[in-house]
C-alpha atoms as a PDB file:
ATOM      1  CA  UNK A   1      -2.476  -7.188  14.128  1.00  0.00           C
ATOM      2  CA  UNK A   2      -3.652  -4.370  11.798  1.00  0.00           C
ATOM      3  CA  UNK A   3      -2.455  -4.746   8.430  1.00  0.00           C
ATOM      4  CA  UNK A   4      -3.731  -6.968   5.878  1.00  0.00           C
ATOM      5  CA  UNK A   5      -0.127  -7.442   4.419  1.00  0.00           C
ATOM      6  CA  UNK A   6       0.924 -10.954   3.955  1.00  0.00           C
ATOM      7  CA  UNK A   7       3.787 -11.472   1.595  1.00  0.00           C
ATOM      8  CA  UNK A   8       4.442 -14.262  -0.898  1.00  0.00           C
ATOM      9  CA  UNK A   9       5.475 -13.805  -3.597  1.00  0.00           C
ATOM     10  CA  UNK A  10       7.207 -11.516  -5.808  1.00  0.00           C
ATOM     11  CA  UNK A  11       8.467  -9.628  -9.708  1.00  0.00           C
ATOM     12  CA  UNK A  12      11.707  -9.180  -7.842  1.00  0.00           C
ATOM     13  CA  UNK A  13      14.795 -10.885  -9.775  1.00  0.00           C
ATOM     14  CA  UNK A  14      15.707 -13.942 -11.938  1.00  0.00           C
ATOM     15  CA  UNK A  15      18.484 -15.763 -12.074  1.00  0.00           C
ATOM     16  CA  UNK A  16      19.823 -15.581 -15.330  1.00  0.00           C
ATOM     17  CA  UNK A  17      21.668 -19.011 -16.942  1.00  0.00           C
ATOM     18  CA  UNK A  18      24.642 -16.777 -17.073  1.00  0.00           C
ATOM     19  CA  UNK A  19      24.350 -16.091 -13.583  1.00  0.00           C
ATOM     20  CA  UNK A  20      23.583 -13.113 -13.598  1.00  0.00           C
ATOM     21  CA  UNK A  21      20.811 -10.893 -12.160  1.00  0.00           C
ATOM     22  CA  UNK A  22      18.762  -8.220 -13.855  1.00  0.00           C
ATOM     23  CA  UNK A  23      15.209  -6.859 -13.329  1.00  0.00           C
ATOM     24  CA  UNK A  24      12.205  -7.833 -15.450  1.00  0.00           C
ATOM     25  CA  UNK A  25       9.048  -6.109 -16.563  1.00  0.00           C
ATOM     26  CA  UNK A  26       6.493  -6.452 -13.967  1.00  0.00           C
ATOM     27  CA  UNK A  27       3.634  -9.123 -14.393  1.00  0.00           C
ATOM     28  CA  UNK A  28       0.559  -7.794 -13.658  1.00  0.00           C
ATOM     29  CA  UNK A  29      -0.072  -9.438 -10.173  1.00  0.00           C
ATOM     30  CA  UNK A  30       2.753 -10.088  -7.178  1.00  0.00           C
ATOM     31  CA  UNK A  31       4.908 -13.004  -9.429  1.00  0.00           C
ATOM     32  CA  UNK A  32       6.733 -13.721 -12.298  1.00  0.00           C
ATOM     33  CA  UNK A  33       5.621 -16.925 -13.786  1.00  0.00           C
ATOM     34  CA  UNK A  34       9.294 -19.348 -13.926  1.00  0.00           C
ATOM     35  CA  UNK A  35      10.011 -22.603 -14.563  1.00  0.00           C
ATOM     36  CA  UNK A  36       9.430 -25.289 -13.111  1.00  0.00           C
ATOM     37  CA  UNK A  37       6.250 -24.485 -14.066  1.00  0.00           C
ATOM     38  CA  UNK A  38       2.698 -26.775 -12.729  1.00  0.00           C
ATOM     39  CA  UNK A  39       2.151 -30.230 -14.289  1.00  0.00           C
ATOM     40  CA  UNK A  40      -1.767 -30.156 -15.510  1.00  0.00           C
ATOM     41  CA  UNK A  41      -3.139 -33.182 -12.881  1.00  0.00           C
ATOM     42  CA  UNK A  42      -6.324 -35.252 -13.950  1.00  0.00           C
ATOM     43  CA  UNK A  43      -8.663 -35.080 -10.753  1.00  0.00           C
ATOM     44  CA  UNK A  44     -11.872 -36.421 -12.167  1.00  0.00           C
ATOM     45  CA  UNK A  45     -15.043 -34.313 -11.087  1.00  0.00           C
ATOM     46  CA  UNK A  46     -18.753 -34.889  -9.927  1.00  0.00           C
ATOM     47  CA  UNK A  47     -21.970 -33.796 -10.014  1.00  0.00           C
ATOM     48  CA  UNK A  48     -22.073 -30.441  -7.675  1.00  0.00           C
ATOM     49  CA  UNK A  49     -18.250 -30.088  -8.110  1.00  0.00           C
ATOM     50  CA  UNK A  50     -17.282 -26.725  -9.294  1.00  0.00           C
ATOM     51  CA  UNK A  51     -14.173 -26.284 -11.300  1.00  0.00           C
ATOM     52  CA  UNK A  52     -12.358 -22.566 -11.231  1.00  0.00           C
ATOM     53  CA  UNK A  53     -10.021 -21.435 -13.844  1.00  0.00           C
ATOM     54  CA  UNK A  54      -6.825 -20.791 -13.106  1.00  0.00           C
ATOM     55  CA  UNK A  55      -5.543 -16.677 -13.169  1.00  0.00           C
ATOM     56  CA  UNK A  56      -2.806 -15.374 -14.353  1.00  0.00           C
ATOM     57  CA  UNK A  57      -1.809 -14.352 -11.371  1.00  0.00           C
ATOM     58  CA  UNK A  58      -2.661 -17.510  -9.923  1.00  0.00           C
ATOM     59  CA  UNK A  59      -0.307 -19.233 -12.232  1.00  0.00           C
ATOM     60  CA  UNK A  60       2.101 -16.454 -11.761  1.00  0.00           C
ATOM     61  CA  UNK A  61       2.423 -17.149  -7.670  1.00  0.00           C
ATOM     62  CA  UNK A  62       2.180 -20.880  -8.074  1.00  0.00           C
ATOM     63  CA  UNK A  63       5.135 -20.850  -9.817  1.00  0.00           C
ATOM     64  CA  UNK A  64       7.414 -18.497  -8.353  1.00  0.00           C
ATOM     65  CA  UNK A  65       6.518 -20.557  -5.042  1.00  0.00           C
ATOM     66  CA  UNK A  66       7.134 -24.038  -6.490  1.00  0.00           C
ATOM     67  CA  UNK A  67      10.614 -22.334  -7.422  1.00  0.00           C
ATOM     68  CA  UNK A  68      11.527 -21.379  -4.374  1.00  0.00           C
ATOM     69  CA  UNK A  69      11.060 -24.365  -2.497  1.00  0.00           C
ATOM     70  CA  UNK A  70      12.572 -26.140  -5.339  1.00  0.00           C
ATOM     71  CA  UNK A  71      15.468 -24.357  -6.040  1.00  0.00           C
ATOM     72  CA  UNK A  72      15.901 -22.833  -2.368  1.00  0.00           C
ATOM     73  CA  UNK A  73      16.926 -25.167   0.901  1.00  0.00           C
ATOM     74  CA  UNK A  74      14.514 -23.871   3.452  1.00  0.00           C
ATOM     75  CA  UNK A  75      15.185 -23.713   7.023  1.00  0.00           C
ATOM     76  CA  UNK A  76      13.265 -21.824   9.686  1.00  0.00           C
ATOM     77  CA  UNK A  77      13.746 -20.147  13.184  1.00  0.00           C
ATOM     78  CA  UNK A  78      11.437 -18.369  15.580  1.00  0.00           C
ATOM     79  CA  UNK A  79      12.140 -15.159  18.144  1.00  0.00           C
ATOM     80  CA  UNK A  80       9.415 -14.503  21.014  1.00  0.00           C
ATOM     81  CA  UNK A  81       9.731 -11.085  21.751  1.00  0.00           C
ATOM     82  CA  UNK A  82       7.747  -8.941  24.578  1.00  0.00           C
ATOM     83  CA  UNK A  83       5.946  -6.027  22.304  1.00  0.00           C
ATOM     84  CA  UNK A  84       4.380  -4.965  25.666  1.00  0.00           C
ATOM     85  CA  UNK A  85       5.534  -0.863  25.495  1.00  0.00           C
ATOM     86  CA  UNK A  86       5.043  -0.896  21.778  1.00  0.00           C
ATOM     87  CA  UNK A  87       1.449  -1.781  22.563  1.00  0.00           C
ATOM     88  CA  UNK A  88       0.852   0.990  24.970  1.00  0.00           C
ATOM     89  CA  UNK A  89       2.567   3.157  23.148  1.00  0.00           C
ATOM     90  CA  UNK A  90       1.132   2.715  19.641  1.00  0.00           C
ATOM     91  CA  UNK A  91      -2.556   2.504  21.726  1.00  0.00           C
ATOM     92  CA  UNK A  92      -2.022   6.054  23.121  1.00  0.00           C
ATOM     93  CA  UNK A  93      -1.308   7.585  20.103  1.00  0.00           C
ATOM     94  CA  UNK A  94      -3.324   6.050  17.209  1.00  0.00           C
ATOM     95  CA  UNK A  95      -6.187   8.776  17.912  1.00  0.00           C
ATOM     96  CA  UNK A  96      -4.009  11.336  17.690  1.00  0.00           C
ATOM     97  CA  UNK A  97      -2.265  10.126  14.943  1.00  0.00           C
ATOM     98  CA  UNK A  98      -5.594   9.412  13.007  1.00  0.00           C
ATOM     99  CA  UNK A  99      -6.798  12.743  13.214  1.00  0.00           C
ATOM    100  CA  UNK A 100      -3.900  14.350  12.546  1.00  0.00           C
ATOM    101  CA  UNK A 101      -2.592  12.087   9.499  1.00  0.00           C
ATOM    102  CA  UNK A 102      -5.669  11.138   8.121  1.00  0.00           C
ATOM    103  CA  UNK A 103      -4.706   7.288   8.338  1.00  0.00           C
ATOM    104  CA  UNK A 104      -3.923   4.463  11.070  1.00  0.00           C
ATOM    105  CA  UNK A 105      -0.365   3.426  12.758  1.00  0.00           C
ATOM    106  CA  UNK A 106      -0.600   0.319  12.618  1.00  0.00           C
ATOM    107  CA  UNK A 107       1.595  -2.386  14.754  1.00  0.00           C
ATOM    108  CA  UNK A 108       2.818  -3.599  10.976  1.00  0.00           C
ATOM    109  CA  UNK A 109       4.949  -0.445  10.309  1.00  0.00           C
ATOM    110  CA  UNK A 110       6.752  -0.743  13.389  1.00  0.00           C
ATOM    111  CA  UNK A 111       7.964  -4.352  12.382  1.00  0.00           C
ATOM    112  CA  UNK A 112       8.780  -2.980   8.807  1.00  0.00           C
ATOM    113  CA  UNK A 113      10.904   0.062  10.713  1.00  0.00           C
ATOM    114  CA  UNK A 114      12.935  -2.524  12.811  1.00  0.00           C
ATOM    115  CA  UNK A 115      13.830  -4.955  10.198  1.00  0.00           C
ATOM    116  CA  UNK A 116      14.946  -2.076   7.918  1.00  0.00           C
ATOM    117  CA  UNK A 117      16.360  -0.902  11.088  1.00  0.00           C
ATOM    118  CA  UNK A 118      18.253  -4.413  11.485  1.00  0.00           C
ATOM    119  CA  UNK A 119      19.025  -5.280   7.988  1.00  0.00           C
ATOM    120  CA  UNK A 120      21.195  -2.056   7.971  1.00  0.00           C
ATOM    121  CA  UNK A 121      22.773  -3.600  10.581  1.00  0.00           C
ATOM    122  CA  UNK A 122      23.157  -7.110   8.983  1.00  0.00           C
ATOM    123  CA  UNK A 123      23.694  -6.515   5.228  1.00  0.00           C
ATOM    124  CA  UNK A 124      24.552 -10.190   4.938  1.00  0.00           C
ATOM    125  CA  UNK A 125      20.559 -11.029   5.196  1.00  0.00           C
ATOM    126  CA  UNK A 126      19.330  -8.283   2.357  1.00  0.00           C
ATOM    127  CA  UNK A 127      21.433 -10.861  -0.295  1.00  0.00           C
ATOM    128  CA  UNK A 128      20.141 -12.950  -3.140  1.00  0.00           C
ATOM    129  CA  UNK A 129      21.883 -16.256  -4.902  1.00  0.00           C
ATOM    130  CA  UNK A 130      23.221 -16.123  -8.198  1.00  0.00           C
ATOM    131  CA  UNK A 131      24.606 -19.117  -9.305  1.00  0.00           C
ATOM    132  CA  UNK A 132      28.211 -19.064  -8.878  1.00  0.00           C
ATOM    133  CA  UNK A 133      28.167 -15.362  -6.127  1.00  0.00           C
ATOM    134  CA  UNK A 134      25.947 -13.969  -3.496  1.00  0.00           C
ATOM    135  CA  UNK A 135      24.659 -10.371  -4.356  1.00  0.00           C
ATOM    136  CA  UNK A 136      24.338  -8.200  -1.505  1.00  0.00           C
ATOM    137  CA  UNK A 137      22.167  -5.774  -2.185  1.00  0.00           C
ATOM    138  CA  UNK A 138      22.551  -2.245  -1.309  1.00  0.00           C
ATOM    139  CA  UNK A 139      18.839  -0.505  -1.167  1.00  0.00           C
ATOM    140  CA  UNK A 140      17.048  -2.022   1.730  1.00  0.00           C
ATOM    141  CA  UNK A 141      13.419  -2.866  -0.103  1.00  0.00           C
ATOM    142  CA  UNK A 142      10.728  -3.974   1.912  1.00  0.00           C
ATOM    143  CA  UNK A 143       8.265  -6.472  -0.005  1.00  0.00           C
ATOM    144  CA  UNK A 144       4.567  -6.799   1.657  1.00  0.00           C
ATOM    145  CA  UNK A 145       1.757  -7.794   0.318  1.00  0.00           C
ATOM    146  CA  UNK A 146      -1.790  -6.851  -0.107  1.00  0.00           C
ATOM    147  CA  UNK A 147      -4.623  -9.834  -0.483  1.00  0.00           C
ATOM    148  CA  UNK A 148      -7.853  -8.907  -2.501  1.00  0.00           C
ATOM    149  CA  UNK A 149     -10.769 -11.735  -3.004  1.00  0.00           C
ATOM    150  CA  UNK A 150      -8.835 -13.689  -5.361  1.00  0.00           C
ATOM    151  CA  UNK A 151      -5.271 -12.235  -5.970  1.00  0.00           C
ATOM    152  CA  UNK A 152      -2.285 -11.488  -4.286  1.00  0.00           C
ATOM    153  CA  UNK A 153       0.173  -8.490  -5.057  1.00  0.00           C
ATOM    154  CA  UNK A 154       3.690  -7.475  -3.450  1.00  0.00           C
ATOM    155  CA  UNK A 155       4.298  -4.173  -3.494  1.00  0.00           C
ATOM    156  CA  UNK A 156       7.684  -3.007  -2.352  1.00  0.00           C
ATOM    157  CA  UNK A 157       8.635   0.110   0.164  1.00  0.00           C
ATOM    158  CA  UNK A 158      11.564   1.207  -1.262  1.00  0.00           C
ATOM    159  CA  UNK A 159      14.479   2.236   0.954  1.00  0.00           C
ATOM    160  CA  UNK A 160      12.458   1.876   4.099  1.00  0.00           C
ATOM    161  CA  UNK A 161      15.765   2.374   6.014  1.00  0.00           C
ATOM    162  CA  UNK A 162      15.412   5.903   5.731  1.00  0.00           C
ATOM    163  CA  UNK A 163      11.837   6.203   6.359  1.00  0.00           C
ATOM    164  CA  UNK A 164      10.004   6.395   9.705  1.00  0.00           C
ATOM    165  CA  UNK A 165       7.400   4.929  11.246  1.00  0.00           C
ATOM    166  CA  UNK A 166       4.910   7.406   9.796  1.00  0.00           C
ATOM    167  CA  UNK A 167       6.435   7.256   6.520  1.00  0.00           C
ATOM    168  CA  UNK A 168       6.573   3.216   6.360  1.00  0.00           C
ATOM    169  CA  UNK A 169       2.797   3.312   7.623  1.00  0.00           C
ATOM    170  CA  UNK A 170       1.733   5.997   4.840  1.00  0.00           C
ATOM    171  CA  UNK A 171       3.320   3.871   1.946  1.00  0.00           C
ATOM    172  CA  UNK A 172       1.471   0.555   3.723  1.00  0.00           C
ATOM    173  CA  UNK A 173      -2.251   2.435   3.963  1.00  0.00           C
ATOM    174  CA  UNK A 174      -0.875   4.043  -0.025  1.00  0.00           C
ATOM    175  CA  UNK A 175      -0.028   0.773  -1.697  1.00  0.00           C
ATOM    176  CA  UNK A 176      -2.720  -1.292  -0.004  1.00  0.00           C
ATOM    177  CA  UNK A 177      -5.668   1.561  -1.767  1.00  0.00           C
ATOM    178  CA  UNK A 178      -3.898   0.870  -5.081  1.00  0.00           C
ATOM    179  CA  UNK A 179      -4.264  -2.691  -5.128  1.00  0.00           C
ATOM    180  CA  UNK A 180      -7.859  -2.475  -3.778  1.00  0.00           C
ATOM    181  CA  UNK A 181      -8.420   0.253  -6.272  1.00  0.00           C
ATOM    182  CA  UNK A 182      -6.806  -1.358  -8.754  1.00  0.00           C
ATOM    183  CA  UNK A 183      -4.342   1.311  -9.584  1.00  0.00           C
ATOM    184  CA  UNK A 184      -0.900  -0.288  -8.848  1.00  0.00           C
ATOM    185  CA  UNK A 185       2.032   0.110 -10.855  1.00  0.00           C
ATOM    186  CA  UNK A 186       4.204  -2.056 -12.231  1.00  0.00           C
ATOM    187  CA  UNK A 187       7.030  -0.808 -10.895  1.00  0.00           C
ATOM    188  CA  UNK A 188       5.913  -0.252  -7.591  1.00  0.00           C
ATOM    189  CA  UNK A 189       6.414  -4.263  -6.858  1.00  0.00           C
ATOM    190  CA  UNK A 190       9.984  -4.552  -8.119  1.00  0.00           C
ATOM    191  CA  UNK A 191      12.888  -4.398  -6.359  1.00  0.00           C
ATOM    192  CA  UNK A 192      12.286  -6.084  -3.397  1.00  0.00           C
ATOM    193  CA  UNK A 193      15.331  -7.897  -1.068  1.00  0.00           C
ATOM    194  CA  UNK A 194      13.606  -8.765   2.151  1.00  0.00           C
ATOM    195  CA  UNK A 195      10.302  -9.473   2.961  1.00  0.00           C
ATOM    196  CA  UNK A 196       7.670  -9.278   6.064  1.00  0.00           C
ATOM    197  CA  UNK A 197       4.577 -10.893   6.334  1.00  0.00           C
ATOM    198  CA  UNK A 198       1.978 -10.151   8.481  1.00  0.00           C
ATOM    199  CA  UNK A 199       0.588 -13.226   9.119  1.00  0.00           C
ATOM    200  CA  UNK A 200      -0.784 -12.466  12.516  1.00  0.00           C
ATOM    201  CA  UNK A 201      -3.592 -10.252  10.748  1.00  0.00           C
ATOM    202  CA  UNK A 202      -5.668 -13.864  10.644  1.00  0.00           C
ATOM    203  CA  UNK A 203      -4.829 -14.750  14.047  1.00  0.00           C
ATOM    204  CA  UNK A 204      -1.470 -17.104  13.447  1.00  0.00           C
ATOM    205  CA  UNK A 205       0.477 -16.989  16.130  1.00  0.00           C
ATOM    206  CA  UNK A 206       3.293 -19.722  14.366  1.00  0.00           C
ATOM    207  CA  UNK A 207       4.058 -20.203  10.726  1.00  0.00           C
ATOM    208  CA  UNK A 208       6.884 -21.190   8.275  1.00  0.00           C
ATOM    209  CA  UNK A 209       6.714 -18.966   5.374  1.00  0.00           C
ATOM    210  CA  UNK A 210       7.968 -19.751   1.865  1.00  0.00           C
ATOM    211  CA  UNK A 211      10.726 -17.638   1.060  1.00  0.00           C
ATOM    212  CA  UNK A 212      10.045 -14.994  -1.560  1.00  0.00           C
ATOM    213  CA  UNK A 213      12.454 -15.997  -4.652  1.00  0.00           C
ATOM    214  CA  UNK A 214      15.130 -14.879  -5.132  1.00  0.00           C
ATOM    215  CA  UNK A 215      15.124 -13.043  -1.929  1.00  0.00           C
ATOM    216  CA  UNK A 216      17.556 -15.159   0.698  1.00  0.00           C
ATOM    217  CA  UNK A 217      14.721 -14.980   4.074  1.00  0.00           C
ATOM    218  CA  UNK A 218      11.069 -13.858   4.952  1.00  0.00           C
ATOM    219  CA  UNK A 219       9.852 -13.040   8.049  1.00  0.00           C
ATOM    220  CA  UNK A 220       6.082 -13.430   9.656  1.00  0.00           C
ATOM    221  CA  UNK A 221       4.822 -11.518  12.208  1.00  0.00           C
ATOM    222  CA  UNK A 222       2.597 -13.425  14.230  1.00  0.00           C
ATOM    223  CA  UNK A 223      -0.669 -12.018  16.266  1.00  0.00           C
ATOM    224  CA  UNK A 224       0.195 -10.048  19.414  1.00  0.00           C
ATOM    225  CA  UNK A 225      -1.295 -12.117  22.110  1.00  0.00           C
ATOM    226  CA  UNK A 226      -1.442 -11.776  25.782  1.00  0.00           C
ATOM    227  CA  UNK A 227       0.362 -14.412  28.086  1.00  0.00           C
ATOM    228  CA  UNK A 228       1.453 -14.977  31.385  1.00  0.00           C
ATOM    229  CA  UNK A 229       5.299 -14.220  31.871  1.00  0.00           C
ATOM    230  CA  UNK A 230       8.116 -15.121  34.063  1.00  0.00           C
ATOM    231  CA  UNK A 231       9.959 -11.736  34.958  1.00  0.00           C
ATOM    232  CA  UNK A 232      13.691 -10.817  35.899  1.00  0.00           C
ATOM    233  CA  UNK A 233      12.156 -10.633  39.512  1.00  0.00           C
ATOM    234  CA  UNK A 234      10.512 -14.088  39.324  1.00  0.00           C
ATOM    235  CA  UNK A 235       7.297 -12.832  39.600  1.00  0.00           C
ATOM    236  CA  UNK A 236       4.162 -13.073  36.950  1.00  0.00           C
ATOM    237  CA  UNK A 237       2.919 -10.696  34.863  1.00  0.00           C
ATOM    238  CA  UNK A 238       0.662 -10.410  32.003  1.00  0.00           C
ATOM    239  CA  UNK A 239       2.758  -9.211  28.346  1.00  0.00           C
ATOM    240  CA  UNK A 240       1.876  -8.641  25.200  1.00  0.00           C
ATOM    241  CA  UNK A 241       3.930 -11.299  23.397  1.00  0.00           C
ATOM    242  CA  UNK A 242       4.597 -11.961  19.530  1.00  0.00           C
ATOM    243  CA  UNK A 243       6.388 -14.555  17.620  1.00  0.00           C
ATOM    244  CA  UNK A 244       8.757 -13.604  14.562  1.00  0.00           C
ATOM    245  CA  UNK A 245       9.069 -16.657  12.247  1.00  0.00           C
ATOM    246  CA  UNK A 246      11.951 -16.575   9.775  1.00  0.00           C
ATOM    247  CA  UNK A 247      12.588 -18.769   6.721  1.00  0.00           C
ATOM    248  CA  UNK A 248      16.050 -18.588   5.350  1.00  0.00           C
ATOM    249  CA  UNK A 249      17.795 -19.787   2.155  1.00  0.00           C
ATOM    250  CA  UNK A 250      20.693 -22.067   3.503  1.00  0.00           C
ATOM    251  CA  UNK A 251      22.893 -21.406   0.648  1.00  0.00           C
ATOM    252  CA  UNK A 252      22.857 -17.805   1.510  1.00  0.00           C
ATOM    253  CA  UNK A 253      22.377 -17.513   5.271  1.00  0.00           C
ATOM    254  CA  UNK A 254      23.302 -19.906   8.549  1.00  0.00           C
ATOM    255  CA  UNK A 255      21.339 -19.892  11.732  1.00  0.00           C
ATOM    256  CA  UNK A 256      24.243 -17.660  13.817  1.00  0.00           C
ATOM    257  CA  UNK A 257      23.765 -15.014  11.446  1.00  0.00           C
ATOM    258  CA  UNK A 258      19.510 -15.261  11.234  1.00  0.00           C
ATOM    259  CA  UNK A 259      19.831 -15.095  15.025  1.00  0.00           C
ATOM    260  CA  UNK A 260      22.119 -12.310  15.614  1.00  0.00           C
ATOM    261  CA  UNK A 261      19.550 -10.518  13.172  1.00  0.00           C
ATOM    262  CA  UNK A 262      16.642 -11.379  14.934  1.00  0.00           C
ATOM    263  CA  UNK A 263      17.776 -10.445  18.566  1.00  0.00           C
ATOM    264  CA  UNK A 264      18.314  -7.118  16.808  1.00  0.00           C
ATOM    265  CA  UNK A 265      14.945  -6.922  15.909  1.00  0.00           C
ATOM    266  CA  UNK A 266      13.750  -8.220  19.450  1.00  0.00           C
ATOM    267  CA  UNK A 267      15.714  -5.360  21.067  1.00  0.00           C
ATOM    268  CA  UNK A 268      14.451  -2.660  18.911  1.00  0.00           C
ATOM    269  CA  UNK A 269      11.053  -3.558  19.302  1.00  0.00           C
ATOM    270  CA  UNK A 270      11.450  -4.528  23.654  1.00  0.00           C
ATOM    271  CA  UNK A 271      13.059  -0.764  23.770  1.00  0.00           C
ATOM    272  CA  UNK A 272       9.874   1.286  21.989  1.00  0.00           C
ATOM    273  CA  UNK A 273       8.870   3.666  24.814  1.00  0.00           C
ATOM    274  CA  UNK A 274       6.650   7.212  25.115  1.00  0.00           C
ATOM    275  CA  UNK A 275       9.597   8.635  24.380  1.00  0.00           C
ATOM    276  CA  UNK A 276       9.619   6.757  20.535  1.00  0.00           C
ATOM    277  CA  UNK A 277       8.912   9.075  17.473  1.00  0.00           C
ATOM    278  CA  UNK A 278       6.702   7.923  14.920  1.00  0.00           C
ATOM    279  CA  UNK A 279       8.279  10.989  12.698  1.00  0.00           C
END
């Protein structure tokens, strides 16, 4: 995989005690601190031990995280899915689209396209949990994430339903350069309902992701790897194959639901052909 874009954590929403939902100003890295927040522990040190303070946006992402696994019943699923044509496809146009574009398609923004694609499709997963109701949310808002040495950030592409693959890949190579170059808004990480994680950029080809509070699922996208298949016509052939790992909030979702969704994903991606736009 191409993208550096592994999502985590997020500014998105927080539950109110009234139970209700409202934005709040940014923090200036990918979380907003919330209780429960991390008990101080007493690990005594020695001599060549090296002790590094704690960031604010360290602190921030700790606790959104402890949250979410707190407040959130986890449950996880996984979808292999045959990314063969997309491969061949996206590898006999990335030159092209390089020198025409000035930046890479990369295999990331055609996973972002399909889950927009999907949760269009399956409204029920773009939700959140407040309290006493479910909010659906309207505006499909995909949350990545961009890693530098010793941060994390979520920026959000908003309304990536209505984007293509170009567009979704332009905001990607965009919001990465302002977190590298430091120039990131605050807005431009809130808002997010669903998000994707590129996990196979390091190789993982199976992982459970925490979900991204107080978004209901994330979903990693495992490394592309080649493996021997069994085909329709019993014979063996070499595929590209990739896993898609989904978390899920059990007080929002159920596993018939988080299926139907991912199958929709699988088919999307198993039916990218030369004949696919990227515009």
């Amino acid at each position: 995989m191409e993208s550096g874009n592994i999502p985590k954590a997020s500014n998105e929403a927080t539950v109110q005690t009234n139970q209700t939902v409202e934005n709040k100003p940014a923090a200036p890295a990918a979380a907003v601190a919330a209780k429960p927040s991390t008990p101080t522990v007493n690990i005594p040190t020695l001599p060549g031990d090296i002790e590094i303070p704690i960031s604010g946006v360290r602190k921030a992402i700790a606790s959104n995280m402890l949250r979410s696994k707190h407040e959130a019943p986890h449950a996880w699923t996984m979808m292999e899915v045959d990314v063969t044509n997309l491969v061949e496809y996206r590898d006999s146009i990335k030159s092209d689209f390089k020198k025409r574009e000035g930046f890479n398609i990369t295999y990331f923004a055609f996973f972002v396209k399909a889950v927009a694609q999907a949760l269009k499709e399956f409204p029920q997963i773009n939700s959140m949990w407040a309290g006493d109701k479910i909010i659906q949310k309207k505006d499909i808002n995909i949350s990545i994430a961009v890693a530098t040495d010793d941060a994390l950030f979520v920026p959000v592409i908003k309304n990536a339903d209505d984007k293509s693959v170009k567009g979704i890949a332009k905001e990607i190579f965009d919001l990465a350069n302002k977190v590298r170059t430091g120039t990131l808004k605050a807005d431009e990480m809130q808002g997010g309902t669903f998000t994707v994680n590129n996990t196979g950029s390091f190789g993982s080809v199976q992982s459970m992701g925490i979900i991204n509070y107080p978004q209901a699922a994330i979903l990693q996208v495992e490394s592309i790897v080649k493996r021997p298949v069994v085909m329709n016509n019993g014979m063996i052939a070499v595929r590209d194959m990739v896993n898609l790992c989904m978390s899920l909030d059990h007080r929002v979702l159920d596993g018939l639901i988080c299926g139907r969704f991912l199958q929709r994903v699988k088919q999307i991606l198993e039916n990218i052909s030369n004949e696919t736009s990227v515009y």
